[in-house]
Protein backbone atom coordinates (compact mmCIF):
# COMPACT_ATOMS: atom_id res chain seq x y z
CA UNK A 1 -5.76 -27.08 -71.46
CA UNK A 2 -7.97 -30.21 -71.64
CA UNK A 3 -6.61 -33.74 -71.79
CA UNK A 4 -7.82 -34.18 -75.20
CA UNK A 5 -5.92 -31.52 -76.56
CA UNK A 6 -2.87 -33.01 -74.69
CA UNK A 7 -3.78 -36.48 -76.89
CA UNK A 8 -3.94 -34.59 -79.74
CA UNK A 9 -0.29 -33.24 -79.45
CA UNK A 10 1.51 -36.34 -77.83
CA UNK A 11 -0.06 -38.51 -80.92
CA UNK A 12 0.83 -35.75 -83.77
CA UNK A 13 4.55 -35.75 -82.26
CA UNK A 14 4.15 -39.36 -81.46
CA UNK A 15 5.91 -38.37 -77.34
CA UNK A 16 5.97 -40.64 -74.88
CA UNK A 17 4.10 -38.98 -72.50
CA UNK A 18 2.17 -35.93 -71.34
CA UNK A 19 4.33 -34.27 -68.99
CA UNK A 20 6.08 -32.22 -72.05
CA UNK A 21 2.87 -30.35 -72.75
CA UNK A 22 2.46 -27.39 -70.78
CA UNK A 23 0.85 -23.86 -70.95
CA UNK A 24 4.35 -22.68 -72.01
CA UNK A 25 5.67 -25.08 -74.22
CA UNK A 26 5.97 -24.26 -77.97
CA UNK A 27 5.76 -26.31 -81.21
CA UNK A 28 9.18 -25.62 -81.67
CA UNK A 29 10.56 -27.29 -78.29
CA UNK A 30 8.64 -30.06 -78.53
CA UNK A 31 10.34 -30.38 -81.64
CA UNK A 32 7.67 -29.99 -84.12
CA UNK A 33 8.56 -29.49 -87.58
CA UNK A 34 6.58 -26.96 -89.90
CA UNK A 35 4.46 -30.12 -91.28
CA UNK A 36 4.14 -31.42 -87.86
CA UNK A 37 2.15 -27.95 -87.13
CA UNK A 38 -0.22 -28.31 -89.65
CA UNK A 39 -1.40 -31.48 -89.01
CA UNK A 40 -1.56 -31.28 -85.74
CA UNK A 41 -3.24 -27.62 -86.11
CA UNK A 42 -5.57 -30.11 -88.91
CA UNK A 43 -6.52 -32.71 -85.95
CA UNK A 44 -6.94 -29.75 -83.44
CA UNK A 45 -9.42 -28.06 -85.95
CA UNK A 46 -11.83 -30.96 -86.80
CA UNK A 47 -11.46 -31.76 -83.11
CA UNK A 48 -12.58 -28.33 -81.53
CA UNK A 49 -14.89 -27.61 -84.81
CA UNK A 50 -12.24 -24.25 -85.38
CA UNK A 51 -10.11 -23.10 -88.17
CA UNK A 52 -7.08 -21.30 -87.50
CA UNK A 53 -5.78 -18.94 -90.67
CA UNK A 54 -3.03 -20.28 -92.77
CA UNK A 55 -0.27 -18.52 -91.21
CA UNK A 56 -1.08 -18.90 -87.46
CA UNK A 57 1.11 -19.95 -84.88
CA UNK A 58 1.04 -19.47 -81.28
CA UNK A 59 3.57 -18.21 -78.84
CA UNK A 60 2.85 -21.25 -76.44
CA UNK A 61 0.23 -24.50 -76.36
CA UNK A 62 -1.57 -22.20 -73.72
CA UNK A 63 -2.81 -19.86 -76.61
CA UNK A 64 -3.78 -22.74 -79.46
CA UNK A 65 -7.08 -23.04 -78.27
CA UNK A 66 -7.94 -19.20 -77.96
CA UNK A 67 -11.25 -19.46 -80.27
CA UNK A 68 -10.98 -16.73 -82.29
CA UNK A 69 -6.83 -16.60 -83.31
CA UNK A 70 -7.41 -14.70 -86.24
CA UNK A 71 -10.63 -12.47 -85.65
CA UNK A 72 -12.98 -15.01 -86.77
């Protein structure tokens, strides 16, 4: 995981700091809300040039990135 996808998270939650994002943390316990997820999945998108299917959410931060979530 890359520090600017750790930015990317800690700004769309607005956290304090960086420590929270890990491999295994989810969207839920950083306590994203279902809005929260699609911006941030939005930001992550136009940052990584990717698009991630309507309906995709990952078990942990450690799988957001995978390039191809849905087959594409």
């Amino acid at each position: 995981m890359d520090e600017r996808f750790k930015e990317i998270i800690v700004e769309g939650l607005k956290l304090d700091n960086l420590e929270k994002i890990t491999d295994e943390a989810t969207f839920d316990s950083l306590g994203a809300d279902s809005l929260d997820t699609v911006e941030i999945s939005m930001l992550l998108e136009d940052e990584y040039k990717m698009v991630f299917p309507d309906d995709y959410k990952p078990a942990n931060l450690g799988r957001a990135l995978e390039r191809n979530p849905a087959g594409f």
